[in-house]
PDB file of N, CA and C in Angstrom:
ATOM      1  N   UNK A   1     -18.806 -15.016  18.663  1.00  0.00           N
ATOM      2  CA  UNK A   1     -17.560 -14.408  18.248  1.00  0.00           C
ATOM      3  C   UNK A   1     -17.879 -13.255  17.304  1.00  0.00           C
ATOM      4  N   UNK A   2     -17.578 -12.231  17.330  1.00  0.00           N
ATOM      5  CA  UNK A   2     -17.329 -10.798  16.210  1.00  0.00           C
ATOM      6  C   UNK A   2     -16.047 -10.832  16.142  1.00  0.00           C
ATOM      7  N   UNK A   3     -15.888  -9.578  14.517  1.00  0.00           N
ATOM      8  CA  UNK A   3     -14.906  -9.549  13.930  1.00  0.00           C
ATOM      9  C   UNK A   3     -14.475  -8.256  13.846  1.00  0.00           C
ATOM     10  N   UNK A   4     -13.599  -7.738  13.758  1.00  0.00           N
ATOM     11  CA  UNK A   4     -13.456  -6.682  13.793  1.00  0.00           C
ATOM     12  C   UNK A   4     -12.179  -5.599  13.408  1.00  0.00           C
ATOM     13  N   UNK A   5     -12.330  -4.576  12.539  1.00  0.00           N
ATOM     14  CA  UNK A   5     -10.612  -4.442  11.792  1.00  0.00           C
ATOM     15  C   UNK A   5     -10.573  -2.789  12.298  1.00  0.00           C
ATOM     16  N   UNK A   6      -9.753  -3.458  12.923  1.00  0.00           N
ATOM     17  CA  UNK A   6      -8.307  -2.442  13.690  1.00  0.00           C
ATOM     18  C   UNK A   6      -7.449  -1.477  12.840  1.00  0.00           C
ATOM     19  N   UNK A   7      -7.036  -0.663  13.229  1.00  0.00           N
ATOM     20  CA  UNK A   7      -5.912  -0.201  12.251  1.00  0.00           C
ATOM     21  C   UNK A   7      -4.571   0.055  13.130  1.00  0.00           C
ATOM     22  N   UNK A   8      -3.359  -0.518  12.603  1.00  0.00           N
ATOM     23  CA  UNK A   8      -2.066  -0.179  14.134  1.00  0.00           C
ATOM     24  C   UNK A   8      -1.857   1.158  13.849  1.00  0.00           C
ATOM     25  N   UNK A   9      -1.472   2.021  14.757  1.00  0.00           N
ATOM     26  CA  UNK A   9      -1.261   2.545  14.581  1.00  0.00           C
ATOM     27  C   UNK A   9       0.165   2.768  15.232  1.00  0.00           C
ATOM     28  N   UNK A  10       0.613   2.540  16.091  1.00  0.00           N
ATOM     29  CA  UNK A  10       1.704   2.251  16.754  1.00  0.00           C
ATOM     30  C   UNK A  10       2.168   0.522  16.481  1.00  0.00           C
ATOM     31  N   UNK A  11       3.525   0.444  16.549  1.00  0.00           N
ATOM     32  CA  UNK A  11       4.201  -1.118  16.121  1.00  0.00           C
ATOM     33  C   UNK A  11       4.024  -1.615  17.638  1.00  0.00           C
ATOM     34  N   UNK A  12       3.840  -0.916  18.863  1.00  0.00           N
ATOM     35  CA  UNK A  12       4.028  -1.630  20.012  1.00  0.00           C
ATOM     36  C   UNK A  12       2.385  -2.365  19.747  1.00  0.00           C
ATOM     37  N   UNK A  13       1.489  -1.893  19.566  1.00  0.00           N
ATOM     38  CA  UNK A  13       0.053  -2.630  19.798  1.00  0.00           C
ATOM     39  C   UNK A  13       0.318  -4.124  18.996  1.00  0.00           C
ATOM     40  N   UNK A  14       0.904  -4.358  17.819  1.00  0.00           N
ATOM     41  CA  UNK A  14       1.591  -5.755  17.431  1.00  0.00           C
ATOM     42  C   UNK A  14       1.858  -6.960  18.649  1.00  0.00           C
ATOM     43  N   UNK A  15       2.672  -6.501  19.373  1.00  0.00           N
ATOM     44  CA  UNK A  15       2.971  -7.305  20.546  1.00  0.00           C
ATOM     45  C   UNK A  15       2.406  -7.316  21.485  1.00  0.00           C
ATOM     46  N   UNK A  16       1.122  -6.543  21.527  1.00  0.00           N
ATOM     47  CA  UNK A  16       0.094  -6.643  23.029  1.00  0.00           C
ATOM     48  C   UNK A  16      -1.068  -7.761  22.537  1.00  0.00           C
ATOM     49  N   UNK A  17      -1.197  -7.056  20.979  1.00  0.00           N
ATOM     50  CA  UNK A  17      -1.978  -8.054  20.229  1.00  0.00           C
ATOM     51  C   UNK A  17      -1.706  -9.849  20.293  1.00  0.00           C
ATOM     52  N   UNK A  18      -0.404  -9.706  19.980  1.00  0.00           N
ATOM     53  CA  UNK A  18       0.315 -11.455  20.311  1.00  0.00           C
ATOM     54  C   UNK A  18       0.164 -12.079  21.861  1.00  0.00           C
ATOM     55  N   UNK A  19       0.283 -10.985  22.739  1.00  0.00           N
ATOM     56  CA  UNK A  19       0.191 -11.538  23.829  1.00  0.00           C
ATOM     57  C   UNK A  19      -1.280 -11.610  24.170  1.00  0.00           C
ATOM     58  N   UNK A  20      -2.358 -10.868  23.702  1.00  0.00           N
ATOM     59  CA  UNK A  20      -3.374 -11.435  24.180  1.00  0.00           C
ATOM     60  C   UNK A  20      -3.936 -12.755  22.745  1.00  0.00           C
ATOM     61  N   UNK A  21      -2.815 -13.188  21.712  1.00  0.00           N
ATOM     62  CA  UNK A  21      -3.424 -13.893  21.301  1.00  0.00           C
ATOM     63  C   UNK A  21      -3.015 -15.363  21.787  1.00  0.00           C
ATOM     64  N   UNK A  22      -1.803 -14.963  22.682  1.00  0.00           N
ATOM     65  CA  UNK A  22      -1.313 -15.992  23.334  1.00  0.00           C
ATOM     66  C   UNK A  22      -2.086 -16.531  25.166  1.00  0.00           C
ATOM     67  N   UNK A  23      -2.572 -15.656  24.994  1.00  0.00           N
ATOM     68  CA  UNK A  23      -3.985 -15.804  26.070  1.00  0.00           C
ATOM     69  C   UNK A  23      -5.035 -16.274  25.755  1.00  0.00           C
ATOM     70  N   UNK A  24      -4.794 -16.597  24.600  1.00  0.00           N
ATOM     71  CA  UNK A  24      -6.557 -17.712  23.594  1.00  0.00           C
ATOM     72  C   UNK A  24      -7.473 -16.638  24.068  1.00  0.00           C
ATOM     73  N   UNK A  25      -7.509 -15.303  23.980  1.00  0.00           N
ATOM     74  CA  UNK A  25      -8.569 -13.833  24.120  1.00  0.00           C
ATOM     75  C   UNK A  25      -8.761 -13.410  23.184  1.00  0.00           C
ATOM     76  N   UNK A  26      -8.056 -13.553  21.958  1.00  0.00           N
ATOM     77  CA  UNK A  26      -8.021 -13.302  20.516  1.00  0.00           C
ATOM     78  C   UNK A  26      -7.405 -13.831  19.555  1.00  0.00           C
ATOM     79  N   UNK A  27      -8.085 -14.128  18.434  1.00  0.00           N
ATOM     80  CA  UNK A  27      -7.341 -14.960  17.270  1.00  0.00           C
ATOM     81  C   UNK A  27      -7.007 -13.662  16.159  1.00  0.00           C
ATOM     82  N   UNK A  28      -5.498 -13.555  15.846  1.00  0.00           N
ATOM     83  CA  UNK A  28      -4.910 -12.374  14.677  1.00  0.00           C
ATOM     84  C   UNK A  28      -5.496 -13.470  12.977  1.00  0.00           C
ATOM     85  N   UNK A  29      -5.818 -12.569  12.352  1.00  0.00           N
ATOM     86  CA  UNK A  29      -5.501 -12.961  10.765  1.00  0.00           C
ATOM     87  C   UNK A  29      -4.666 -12.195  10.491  1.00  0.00           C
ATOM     88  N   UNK A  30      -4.102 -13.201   9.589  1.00  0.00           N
ATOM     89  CA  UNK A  30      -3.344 -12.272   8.732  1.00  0.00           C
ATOM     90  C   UNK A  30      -4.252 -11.727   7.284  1.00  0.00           C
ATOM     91  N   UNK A  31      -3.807 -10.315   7.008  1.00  0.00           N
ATOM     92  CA  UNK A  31      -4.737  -9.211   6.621  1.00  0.00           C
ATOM     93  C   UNK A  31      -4.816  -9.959   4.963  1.00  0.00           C
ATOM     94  N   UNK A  32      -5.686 -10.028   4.434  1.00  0.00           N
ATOM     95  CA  UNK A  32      -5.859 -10.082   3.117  1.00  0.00           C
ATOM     96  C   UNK A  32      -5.812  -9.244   1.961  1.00  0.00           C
ATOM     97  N   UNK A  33      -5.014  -8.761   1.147  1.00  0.00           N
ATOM     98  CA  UNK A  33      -5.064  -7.670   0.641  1.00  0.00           C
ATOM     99  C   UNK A  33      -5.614  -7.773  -0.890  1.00  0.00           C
ATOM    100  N   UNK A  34      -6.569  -6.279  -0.527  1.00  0.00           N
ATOM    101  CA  UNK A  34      -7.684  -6.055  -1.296  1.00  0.00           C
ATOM    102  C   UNK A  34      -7.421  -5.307  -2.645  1.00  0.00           C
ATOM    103  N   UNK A  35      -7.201  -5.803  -3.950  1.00  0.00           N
ATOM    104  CA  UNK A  35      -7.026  -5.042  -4.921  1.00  0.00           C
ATOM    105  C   UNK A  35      -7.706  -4.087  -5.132  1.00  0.00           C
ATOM    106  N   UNK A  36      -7.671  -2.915  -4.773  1.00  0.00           N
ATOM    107  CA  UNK A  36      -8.898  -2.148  -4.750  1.00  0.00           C
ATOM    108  C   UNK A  36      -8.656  -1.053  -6.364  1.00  0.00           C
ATOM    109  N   UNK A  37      -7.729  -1.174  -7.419  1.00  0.00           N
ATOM    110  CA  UNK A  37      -7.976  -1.281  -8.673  1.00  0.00           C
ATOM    111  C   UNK A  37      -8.464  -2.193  -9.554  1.00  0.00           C
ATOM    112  N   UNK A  38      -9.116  -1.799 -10.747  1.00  0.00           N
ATOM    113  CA  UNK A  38      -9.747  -2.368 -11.683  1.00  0.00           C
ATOM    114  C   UNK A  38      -9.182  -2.509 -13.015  1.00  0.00           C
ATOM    115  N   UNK A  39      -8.202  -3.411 -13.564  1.00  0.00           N
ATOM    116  CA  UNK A  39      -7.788  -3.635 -15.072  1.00  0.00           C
ATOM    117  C   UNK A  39      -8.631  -3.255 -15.632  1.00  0.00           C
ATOM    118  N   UNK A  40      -9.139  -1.708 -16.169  1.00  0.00           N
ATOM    119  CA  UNK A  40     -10.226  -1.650 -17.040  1.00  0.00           C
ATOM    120  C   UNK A  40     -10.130  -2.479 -18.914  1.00  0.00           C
ATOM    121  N   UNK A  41      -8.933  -2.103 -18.830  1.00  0.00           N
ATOM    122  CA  UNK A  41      -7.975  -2.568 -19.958  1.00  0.00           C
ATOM    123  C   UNK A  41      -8.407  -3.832 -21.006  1.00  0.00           C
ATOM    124  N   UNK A  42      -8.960  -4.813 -19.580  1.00  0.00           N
ATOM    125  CA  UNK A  42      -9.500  -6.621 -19.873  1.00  0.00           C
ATOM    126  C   UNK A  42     -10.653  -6.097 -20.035  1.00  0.00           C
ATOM    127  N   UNK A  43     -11.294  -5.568 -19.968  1.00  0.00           N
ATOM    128  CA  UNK A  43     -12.878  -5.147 -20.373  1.00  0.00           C
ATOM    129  C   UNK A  43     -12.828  -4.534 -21.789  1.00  0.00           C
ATOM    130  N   UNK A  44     -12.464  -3.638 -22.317  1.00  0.00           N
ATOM    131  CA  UNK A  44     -12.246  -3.163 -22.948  1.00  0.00           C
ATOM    132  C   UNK A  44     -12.654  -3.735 -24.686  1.00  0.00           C
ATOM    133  N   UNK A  45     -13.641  -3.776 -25.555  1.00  0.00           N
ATOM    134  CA  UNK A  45     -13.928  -4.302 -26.512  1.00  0.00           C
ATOM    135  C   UNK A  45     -14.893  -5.620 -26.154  1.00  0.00           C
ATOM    136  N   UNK A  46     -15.208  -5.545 -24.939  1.00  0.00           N
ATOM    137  CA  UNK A  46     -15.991  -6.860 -24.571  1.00  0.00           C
ATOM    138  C   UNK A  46     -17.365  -6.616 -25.112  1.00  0.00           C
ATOM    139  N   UNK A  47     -18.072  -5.874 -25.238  1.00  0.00           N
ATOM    140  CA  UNK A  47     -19.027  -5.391 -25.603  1.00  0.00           C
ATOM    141  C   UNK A  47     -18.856  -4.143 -26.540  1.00  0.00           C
ATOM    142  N   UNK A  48     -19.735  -4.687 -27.905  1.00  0.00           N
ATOM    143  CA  UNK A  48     -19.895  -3.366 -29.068  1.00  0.00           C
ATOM    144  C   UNK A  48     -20.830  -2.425 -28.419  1.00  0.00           C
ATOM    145  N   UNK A  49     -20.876  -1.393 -29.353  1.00  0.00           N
ATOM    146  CA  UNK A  49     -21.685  -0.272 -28.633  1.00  0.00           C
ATOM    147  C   UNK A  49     -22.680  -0.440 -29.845  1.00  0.00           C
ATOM    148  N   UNK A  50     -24.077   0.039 -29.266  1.00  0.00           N
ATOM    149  CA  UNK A  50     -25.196  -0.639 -29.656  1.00  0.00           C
ATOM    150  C   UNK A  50     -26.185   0.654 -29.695  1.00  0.00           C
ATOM    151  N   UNK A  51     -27.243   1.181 -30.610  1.00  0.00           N
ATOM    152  CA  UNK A  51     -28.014   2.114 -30.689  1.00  0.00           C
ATOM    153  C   UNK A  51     -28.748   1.623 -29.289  1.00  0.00           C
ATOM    154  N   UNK A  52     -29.560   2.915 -28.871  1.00  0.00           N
ATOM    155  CA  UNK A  52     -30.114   2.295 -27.511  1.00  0.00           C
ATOM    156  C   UNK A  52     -31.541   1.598 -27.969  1.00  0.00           C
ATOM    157  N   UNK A  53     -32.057   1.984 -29.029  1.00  0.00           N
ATOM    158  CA  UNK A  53     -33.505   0.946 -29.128  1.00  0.00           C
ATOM    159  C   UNK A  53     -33.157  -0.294 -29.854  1.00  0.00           C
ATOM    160  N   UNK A  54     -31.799  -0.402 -30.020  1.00  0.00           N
ATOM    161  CA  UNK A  54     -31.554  -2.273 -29.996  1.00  0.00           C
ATOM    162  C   UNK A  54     -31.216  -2.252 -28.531  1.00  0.00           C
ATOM    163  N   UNK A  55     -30.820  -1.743 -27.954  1.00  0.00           N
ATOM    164  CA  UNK A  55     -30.901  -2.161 -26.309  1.00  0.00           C
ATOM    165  C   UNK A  55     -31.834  -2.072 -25.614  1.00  0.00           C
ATOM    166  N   UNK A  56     -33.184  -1.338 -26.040  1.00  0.00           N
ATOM    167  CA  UNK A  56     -34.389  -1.427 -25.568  1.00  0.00           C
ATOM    168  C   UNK A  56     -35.211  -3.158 -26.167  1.00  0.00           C
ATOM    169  N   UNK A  57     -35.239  -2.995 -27.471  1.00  0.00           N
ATOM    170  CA  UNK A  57     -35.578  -4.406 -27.996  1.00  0.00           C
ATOM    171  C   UNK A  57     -35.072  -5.453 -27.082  1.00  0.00           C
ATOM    172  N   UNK A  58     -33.664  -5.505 -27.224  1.00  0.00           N
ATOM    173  CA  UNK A  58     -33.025  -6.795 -26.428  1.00  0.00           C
ATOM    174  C   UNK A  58     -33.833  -6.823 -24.786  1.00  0.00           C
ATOM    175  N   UNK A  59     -33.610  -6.172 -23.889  1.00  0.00           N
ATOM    176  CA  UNK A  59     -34.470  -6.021 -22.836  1.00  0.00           C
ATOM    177  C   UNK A  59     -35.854  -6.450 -23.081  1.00  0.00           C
ATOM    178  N   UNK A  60     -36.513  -5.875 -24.057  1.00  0.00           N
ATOM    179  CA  UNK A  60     -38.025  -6.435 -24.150  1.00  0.00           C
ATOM    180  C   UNK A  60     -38.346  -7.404 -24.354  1.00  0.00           C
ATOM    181  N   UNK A  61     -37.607  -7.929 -25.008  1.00  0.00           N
ATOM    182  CA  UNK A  61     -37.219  -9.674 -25.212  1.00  0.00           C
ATOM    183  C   UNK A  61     -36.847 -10.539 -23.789  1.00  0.00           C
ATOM    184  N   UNK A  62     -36.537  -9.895 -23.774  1.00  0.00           N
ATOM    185  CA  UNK A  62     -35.676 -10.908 -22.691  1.00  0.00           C
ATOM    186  C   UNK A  62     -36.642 -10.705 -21.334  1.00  0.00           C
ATOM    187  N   UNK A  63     -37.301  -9.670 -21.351  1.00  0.00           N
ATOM    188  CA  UNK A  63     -38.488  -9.644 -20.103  1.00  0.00           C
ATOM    189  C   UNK A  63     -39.726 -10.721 -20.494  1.00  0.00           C
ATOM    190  N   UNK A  64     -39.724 -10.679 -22.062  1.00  0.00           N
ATOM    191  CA  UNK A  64     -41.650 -11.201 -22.326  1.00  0.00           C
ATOM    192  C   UNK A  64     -40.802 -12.269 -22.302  1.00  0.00           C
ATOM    193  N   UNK A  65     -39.672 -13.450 -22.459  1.00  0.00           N
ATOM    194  CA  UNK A  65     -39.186 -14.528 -22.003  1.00  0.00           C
ATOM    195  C   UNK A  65     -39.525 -15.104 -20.617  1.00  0.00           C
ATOM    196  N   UNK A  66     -39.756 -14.327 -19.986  1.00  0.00           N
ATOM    197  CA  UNK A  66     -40.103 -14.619 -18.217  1.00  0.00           C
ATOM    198  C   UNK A  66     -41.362 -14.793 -18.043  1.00  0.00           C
ATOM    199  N   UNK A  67     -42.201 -14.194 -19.234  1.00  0.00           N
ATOM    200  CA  UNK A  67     -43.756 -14.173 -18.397  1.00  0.00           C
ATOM    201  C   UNK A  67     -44.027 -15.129 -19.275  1.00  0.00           C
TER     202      UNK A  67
END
């Protein structure tokens, strides 16, 4: 089985779609919709801002932890 996303472009392909899903030739989902924005808002103060050679330190740490 493959999957595969369509776009209608016409409302008649809807009902050709049903009828071949009524032919067990194809199974429809219904479409899931994708928030495709980001609440930056909830992020926001989650992290202080940090000189970068305390962000180099922290990294170096956290690598010689592994070996």
């Amino acid at each position: 089985m493959r999957t595969i996303t369509i776009d209608i472009i016409n409302e008649k392909a809807i009902s050709l779609l049903k009828d071949l899903e009524l032919l067990k030739l194809i199974r429809v989902r219904k479409e899931k919709l994708v928030d495709k924005t980001t609440n930056w808002a909830k992020y926001k103060g989650a992290m202080t801002k940090q000189p970068l050679h305390d962000i180099d330190k922290q990294l170096d740490d956290l690598r010689d932890e592994w070996e």
